[in-house]
N, C-alpha and C. Protein backbone atom coordinates (compact mmCIF):
# COMPACT_ATOMS: atom_id res chain seq x y z
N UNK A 1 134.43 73.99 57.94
CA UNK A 1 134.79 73.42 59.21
C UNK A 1 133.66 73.68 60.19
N UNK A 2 132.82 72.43 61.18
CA UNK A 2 132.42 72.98 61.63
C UNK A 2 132.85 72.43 63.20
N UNK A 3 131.90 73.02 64.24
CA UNK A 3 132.57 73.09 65.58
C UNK A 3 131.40 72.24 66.18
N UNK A 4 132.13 71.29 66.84
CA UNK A 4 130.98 70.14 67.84
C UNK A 4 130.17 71.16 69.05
N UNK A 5 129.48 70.86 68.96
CA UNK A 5 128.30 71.77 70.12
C UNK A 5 127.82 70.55 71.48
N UNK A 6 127.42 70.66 72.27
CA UNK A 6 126.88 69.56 72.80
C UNK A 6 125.59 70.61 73.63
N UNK A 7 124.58 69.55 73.32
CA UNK A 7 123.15 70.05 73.22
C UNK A 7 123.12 70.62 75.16
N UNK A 8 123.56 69.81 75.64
CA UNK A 8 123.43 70.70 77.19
C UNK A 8 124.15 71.58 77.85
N UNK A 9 124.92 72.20 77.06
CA UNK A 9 126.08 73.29 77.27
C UNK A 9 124.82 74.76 77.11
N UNK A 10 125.32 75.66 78.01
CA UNK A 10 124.63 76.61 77.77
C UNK A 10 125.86 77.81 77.47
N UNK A 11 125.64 78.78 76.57
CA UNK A 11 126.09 79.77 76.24
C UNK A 11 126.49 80.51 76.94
N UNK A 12 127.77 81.59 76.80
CA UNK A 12 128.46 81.78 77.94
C UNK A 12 129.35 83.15 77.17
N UNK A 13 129.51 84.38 77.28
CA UNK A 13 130.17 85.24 76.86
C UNK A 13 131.32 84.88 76.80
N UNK A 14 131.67 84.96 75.36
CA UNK A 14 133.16 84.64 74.97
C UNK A 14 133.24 83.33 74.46
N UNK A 15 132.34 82.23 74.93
CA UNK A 15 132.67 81.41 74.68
C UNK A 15 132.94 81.06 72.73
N UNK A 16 133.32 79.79 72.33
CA UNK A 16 133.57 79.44 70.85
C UNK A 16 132.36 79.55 70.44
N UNK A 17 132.01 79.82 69.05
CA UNK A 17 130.79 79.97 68.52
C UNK A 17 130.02 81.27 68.82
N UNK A 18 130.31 81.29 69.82
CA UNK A 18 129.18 83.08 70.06
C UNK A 18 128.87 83.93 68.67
N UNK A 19 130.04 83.42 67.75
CA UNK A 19 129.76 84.98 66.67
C UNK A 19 128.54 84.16 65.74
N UNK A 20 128.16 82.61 66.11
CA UNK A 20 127.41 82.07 64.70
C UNK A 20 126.01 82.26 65.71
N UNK A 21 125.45 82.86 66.51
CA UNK A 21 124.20 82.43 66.90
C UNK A 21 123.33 84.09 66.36
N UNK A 22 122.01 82.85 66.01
CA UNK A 22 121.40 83.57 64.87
C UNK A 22 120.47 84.73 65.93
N UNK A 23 120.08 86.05 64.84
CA UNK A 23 119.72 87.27 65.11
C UNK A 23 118.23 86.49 65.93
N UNK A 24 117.70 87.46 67.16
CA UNK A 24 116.14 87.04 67.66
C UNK A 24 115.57 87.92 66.94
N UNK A 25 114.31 88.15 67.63
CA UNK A 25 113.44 89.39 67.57
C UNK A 25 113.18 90.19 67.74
N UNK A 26 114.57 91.13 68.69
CA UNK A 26 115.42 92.26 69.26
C UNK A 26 116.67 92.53 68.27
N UNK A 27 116.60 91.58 67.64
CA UNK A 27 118.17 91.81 66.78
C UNK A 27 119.18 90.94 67.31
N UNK A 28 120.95 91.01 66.57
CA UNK A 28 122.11 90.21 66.79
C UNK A 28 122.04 89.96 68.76
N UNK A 29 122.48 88.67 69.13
CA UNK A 29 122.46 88.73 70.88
C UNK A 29 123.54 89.83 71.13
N UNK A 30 124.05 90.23 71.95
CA UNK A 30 124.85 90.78 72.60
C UNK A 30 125.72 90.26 74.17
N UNK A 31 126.48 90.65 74.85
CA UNK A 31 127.28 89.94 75.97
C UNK A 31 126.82 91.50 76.69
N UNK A 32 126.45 90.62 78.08
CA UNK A 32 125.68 91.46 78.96
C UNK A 32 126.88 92.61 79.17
N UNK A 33 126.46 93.87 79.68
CA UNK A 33 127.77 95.10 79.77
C UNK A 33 128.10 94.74 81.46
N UNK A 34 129.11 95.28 81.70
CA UNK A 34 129.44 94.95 83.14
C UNK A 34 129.82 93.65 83.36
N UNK A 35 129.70 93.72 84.97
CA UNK A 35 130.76 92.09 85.15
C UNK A 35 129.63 90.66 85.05
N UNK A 36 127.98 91.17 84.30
CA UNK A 36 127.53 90.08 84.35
C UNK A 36 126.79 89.76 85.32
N UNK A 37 126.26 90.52 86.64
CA UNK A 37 125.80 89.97 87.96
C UNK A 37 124.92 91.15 88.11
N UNK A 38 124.11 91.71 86.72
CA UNK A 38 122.34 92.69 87.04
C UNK A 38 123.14 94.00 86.70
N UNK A 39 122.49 94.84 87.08
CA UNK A 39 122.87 96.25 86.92
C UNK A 39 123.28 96.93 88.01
N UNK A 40 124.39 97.71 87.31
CA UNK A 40 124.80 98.07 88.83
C UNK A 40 123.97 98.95 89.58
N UNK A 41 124.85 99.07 90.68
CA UNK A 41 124.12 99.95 91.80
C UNK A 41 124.61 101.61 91.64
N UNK A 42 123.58 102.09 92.21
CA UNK A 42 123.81 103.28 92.28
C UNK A 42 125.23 103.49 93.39
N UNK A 43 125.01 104.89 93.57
CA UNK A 43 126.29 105.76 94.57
C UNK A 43 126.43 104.85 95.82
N UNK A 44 127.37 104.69 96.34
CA UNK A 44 127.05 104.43 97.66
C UNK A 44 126.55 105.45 98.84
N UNK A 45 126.05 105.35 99.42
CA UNK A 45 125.25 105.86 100.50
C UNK A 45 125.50 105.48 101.73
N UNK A 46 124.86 106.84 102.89
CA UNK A 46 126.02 106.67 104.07
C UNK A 46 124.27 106.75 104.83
N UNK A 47 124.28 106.17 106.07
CA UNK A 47 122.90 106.72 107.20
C UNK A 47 123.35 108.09 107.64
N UNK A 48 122.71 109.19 107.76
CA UNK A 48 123.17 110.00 109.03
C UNK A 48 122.36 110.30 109.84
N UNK A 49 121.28 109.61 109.92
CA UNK A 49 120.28 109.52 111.41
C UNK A 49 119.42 108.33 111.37
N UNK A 50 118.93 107.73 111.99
CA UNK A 50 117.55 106.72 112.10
C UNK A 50 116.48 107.73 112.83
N UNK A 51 115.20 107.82 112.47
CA UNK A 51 114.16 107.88 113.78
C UNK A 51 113.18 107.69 113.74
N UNK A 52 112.81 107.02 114.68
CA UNK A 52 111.33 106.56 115.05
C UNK A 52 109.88 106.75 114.57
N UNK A 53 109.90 107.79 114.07
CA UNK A 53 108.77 108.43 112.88
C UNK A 53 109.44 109.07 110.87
N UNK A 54 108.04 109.09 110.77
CA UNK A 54 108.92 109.28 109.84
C UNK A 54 108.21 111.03 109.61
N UNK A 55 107.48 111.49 110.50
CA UNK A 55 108.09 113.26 110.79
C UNK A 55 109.29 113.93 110.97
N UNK A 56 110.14 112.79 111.88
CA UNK A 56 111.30 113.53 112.23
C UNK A 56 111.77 113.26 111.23
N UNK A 57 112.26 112.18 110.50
CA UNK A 57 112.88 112.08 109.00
C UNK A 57 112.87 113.08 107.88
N UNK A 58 111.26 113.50 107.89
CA UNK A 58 110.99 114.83 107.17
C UNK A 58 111.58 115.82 107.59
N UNK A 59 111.52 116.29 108.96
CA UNK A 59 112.06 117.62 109.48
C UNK A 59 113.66 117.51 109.02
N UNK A 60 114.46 116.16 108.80
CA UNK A 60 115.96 116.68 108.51
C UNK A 60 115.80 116.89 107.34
N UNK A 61 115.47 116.40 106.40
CA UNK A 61 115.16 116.33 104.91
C UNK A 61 114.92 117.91 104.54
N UNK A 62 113.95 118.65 105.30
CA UNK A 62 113.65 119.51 105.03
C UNK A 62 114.29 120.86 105.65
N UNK A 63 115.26 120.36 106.81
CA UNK A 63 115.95 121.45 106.93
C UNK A 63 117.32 121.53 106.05
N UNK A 64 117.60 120.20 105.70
CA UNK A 64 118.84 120.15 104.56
C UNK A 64 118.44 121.05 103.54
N UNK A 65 117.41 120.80 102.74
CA UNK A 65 116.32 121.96 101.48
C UNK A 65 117.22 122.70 101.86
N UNK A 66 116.47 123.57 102.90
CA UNK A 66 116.49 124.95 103.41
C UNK A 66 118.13 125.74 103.60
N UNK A 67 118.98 124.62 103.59
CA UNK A 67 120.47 125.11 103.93
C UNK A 67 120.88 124.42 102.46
N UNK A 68 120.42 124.70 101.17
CA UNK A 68 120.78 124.47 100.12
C UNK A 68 121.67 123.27 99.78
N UNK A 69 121.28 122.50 100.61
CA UNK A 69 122.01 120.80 100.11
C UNK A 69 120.99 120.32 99.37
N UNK A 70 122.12 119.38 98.79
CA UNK A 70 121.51 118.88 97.00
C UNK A 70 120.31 117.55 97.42
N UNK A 71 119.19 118.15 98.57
CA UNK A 71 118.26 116.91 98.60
C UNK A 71 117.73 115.51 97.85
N UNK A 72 118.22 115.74 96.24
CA UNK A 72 117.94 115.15 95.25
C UNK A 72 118.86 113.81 95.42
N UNK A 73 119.96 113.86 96.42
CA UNK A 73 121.05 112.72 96.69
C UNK A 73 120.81 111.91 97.94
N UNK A 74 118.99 112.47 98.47
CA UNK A 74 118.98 111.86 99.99
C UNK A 74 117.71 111.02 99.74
N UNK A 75 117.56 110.19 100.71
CA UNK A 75 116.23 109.20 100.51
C UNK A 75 115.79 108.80 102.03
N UNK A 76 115.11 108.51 102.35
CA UNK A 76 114.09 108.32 103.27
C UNK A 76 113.86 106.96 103.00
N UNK A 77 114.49 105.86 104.26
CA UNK A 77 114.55 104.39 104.33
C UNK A 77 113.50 104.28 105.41
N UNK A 78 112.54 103.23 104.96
CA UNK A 78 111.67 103.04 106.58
C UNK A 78 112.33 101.46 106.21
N UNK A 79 112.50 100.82 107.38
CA UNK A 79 112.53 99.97 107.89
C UNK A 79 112.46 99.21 108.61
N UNK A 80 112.29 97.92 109.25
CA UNK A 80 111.30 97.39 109.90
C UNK A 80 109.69 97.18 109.36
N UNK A 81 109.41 96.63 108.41
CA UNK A 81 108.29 96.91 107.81
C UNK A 81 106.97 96.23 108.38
N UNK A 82 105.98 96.72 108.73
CA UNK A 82 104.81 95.96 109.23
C UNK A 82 103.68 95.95 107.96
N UNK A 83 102.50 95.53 107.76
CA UNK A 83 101.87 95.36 107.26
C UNK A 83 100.59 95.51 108.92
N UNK A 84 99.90 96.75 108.49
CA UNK A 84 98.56 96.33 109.43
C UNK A 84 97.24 96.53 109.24
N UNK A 85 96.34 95.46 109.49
CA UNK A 85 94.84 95.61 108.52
C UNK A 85 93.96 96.30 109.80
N UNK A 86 93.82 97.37 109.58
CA UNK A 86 92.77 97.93 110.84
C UNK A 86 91.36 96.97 110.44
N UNK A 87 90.52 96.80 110.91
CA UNK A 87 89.26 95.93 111.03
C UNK A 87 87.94 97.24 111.68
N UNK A 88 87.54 97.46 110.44
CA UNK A 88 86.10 98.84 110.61
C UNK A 88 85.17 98.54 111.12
N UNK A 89 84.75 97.24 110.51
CA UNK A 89 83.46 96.79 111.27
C UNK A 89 82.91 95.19 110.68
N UNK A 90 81.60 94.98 111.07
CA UNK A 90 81.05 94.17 110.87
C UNK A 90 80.51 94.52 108.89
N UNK A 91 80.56 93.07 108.00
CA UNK A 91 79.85 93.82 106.97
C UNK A 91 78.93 92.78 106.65
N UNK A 92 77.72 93.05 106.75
CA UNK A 92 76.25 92.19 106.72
C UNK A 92 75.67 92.22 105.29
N UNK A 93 75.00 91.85 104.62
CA UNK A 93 74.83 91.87 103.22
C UNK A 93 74.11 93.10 103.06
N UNK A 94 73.14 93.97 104.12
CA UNK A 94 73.01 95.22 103.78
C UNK A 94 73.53 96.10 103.93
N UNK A 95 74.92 96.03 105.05
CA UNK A 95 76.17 96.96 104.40
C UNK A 95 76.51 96.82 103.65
N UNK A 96 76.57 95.82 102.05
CA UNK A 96 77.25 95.52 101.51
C UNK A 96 76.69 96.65 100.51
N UNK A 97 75.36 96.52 100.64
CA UNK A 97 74.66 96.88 99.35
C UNK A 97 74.40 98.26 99.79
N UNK A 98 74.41 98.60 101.07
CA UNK A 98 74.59 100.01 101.18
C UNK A 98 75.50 101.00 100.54
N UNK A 99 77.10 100.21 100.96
CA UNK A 99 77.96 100.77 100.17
C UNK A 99 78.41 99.92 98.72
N UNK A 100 77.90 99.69 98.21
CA UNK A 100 77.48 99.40 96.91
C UNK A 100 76.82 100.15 96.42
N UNK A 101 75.56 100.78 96.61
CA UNK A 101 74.70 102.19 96.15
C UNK A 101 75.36 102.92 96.10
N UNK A 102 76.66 103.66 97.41
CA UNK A 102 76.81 104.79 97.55
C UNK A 102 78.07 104.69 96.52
N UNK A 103 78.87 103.68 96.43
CA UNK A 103 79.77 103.81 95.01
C UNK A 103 78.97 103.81 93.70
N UNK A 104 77.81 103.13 93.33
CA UNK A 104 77.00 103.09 92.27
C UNK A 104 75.97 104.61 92.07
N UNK A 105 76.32 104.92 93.06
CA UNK A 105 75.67 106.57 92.54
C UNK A 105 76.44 107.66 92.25
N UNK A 106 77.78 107.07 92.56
CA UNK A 106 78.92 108.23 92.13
C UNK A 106 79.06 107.76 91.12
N UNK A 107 78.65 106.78 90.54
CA UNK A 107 78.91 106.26 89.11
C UNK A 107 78.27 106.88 88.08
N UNK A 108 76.98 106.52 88.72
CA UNK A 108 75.38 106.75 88.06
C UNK A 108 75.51 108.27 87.56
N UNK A 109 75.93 109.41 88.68
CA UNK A 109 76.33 110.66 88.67
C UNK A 109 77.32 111.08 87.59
N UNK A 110 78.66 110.27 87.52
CA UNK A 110 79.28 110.26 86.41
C UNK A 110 78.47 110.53 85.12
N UNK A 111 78.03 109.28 85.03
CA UNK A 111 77.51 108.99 83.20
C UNK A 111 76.43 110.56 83.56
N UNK A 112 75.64 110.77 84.51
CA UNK A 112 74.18 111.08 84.46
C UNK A 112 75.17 112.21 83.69
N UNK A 113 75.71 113.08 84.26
CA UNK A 113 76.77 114.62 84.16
C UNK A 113 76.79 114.50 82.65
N UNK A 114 77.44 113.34 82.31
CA UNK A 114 77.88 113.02 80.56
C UNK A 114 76.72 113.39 79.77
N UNK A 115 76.04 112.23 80.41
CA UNK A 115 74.66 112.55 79.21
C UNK A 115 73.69 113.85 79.05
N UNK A 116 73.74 114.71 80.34
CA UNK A 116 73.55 116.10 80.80
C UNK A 116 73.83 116.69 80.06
N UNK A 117 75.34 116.83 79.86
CA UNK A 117 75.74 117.87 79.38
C UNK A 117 75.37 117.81 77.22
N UNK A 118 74.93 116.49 77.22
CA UNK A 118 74.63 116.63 75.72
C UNK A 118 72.84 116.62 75.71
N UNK A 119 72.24 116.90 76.31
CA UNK A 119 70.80 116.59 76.45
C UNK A 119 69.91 118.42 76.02
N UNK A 120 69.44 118.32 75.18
CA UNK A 120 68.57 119.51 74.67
C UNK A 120 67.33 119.72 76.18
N UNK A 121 66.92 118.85 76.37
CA UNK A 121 66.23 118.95 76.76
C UNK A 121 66.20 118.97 78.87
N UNK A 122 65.39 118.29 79.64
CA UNK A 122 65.73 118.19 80.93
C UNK A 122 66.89 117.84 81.21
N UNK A 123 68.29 118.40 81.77
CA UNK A 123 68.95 117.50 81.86
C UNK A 123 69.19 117.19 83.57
N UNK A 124 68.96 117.84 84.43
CA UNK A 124 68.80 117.53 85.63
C UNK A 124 67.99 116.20 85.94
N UNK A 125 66.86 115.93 84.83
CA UNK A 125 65.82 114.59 85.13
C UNK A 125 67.23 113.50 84.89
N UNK A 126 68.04 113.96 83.61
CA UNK A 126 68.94 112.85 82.89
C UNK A 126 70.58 112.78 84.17
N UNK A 127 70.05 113.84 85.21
CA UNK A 127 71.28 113.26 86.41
C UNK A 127 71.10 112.18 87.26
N UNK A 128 69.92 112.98 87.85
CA UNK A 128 68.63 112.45 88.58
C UNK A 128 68.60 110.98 87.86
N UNK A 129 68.43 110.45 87.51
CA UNK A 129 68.21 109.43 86.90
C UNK A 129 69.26 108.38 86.44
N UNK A 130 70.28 109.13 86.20
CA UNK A 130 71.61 108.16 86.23
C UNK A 130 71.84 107.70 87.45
N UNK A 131 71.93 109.27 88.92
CA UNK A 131 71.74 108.76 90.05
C UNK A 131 71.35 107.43 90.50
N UNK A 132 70.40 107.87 90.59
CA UNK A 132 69.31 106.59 91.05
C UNK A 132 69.64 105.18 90.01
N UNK A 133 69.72 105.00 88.63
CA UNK A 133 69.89 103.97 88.56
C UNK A 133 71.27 103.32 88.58
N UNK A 134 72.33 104.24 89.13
CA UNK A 134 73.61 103.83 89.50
C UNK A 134 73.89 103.65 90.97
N UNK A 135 72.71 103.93 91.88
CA UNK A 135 72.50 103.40 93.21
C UNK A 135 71.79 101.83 93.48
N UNK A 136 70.86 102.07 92.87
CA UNK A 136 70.13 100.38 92.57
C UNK A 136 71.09 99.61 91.94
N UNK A 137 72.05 99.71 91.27
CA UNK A 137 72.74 98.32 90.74
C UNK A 137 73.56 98.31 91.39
N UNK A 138 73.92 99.46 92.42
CA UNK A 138 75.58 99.36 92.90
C UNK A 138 75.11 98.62 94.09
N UNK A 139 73.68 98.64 94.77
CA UNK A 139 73.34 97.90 95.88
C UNK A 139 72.53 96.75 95.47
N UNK A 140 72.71 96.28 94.45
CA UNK A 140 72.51 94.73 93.74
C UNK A 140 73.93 94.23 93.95
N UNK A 141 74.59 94.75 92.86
CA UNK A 141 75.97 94.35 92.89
C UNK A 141 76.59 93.90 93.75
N UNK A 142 76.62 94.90 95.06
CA UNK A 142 76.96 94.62 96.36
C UNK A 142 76.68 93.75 97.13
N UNK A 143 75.30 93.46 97.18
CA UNK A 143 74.84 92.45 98.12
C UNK A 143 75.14 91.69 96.94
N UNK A 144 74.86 90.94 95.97
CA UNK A 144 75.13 89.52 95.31
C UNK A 144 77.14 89.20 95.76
N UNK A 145 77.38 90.62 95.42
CA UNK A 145 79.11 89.96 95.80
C UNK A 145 79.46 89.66 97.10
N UNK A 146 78.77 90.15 97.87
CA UNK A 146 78.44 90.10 99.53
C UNK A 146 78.63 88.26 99.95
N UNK A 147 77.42 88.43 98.87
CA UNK A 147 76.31 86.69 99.45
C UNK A 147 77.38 85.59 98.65
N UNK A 148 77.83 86.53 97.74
CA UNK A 148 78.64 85.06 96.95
C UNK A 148 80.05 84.77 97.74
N UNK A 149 80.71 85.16 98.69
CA UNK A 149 81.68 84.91 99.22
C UNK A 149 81.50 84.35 100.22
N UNK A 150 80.36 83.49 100.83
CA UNK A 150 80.09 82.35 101.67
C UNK A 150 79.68 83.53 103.04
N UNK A 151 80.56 84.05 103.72
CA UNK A 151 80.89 83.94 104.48
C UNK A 151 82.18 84.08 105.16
N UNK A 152 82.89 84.06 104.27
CA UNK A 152 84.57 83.72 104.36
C UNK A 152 84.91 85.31 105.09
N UNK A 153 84.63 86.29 104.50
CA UNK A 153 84.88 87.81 105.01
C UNK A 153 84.33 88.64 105.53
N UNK A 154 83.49 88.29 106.50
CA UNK A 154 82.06 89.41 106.90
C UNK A 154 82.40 90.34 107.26
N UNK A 155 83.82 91.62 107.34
CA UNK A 155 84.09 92.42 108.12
C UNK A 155 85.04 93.62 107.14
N UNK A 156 84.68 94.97 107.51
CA UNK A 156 85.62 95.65 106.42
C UNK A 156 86.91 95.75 107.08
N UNK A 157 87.86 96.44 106.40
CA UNK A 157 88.86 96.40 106.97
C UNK A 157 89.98 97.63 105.72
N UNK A 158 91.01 98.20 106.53
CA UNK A 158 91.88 99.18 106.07
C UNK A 158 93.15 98.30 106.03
N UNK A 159 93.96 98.41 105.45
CA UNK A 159 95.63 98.28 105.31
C UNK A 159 96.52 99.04 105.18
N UNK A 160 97.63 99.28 105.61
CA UNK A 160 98.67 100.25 105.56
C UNK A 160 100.00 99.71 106.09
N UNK A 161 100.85 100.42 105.42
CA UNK A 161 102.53 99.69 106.11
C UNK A 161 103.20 101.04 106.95
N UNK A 162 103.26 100.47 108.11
CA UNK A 162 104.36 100.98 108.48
C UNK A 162 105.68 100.57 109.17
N UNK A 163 106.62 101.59 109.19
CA UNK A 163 107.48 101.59 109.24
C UNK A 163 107.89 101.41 110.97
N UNK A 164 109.45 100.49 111.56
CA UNK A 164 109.79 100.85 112.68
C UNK A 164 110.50 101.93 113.00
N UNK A 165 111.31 102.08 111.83
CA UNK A 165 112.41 103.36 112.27
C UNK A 165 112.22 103.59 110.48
N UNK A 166 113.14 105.22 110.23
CA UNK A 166 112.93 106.19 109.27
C UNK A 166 114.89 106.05 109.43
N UNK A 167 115.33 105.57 108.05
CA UNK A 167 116.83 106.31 107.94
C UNK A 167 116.99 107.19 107.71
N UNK A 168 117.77 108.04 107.49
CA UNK A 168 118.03 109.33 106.33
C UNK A 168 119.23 109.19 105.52
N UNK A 169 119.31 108.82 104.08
CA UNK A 169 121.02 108.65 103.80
C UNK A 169 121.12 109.49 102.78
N UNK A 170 122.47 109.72 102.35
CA UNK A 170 122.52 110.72 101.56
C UNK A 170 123.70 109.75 100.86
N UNK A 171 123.90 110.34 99.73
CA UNK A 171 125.50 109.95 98.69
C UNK A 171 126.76 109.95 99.65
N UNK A 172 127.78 109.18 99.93
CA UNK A 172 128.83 108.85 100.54
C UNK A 172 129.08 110.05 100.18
N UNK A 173 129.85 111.23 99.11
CA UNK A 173 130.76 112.11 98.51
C UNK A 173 129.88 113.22 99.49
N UNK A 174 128.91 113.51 99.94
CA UNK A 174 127.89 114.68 100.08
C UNK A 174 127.74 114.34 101.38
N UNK A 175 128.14 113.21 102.38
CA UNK A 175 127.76 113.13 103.91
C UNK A 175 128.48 113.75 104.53
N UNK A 176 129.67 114.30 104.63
CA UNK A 176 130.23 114.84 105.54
C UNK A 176 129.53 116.28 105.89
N UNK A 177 129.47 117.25 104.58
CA UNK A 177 128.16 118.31 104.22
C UNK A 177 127.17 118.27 105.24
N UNK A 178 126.44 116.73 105.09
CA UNK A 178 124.99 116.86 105.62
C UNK A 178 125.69 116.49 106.64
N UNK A 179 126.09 115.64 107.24
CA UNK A 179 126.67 116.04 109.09
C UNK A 179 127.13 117.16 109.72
N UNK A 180 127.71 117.92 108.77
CA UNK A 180 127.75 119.59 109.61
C UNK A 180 126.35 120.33 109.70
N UNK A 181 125.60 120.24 108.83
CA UNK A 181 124.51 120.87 108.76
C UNK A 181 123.42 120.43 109.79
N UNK A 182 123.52 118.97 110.04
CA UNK A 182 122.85 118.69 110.95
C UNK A 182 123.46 118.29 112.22
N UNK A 183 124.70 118.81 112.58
CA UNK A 183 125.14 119.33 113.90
C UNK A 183 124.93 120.51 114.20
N UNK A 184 124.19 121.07 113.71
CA UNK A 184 123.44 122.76 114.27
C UNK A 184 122.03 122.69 114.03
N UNK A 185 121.42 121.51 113.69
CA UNK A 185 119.89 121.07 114.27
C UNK A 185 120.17 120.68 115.83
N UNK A 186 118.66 120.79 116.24
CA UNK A 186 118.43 120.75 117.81
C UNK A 186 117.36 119.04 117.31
N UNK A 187 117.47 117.74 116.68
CA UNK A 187 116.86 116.66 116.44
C UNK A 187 118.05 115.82 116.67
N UNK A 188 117.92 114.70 117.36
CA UNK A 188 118.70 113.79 117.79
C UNK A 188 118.45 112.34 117.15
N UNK A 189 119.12 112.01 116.09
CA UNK A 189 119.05 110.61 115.74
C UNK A 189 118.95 109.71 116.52
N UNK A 190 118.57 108.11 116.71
CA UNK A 190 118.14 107.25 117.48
C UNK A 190 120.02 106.62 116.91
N UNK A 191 120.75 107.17 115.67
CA UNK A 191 121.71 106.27 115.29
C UNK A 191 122.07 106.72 114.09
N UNK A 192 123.64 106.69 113.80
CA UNK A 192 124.04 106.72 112.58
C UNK A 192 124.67 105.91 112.23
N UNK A 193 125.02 105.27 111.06
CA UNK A 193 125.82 104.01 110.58
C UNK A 193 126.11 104.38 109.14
N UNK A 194 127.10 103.61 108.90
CA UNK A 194 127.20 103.94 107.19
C UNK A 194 126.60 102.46 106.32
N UNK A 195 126.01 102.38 105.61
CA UNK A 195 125.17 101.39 104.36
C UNK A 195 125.93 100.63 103.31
């Protein structure tokens, strides 16, 4: 006996047929565990402060430690997220190749050390010398990667995220705990809410 299929039906836990579909390359399929909608979530979790840095965030974190609460159940939320590119300077094709040398001689230094340390003979000439020729290519390197980008980027620049506000939450079962403990801190949340 067999069972009509129709080619645009997609497979569905439980459905008819499930037991005939053939093994992959993980083995027999299986029906996802749970209700089907990802993995679950962890504990639920409660806020018991927001603030403005994320020092003060540390200081509760770390006075909880100190009064033997189970820190391992708390996390540190920044939110509000920025993205900001500080802008260093101007970069001209002989900054490029400037700092191009000065990474190509920590290079050069690398290998030179390597080959040093197996060398019978001078091996300070065999540092010396990695040096230097890991400064000359790193300020080739540099300026050609410099010159080959038109133009498009002439300027260095840093990145970093920060944060507007710092939560502090802990496990729903364990907040009441950390709210007594931090009603005999002298730090004032901007806010508490539950998550």
């Amino acid at each position: 006996m067999t069972r009509p299929s129709t080619p645009t039906a997609a497979w569905r836990p439980g459905m008819p047929g499930g037991d005939n579909l053939p093994s992959g390359p993980g083995g027999r399929p299986a029906a996802p565990s749970g209700d089907g909608h990802g993995p679950q979530a962890g504990a639920p979790t409660v806020t018991i402060g927001s603030y403005p840095d994320y020092p003060s965030a540390q200081r509760v974190v770390d006075y909880l430690a100190d009064n033997r609460f189970p820190v391992q159940r708390t996390s540190i939320v920044g939110t509000n997220l920025t993205l900001v590119e500080t802008v260093m300077g101007r970069l001209t094709t002989g900054r490029a190749a400037l700092l191009g040398a000065g990474t190509g001689a920590w290079f050069g230094l690398f290998i030179g050390l390597l080959f040093g340390i197996f060398t019978a003979g001078n091996w300070v000439a065999v540092i010396l010398a990695g040096l230097v020729i890991g400064a000359i290519w790193g300020a080739v390197f540099g300026a050609v990667a410099h010159a080959m980008t038109g133009g498009q980027r002439d300027f260095t620049s840093a990145s970093s995220l920060r944060a507007g506000q710092y939560a502090v939450t802990v496990d729903a079962d364990v907040a009441e705990q950390a709210r007594q403990l931090l009603g005999r801190m002298h730090l004032t949340p901007t806010g508490a809410t539950a998550r």
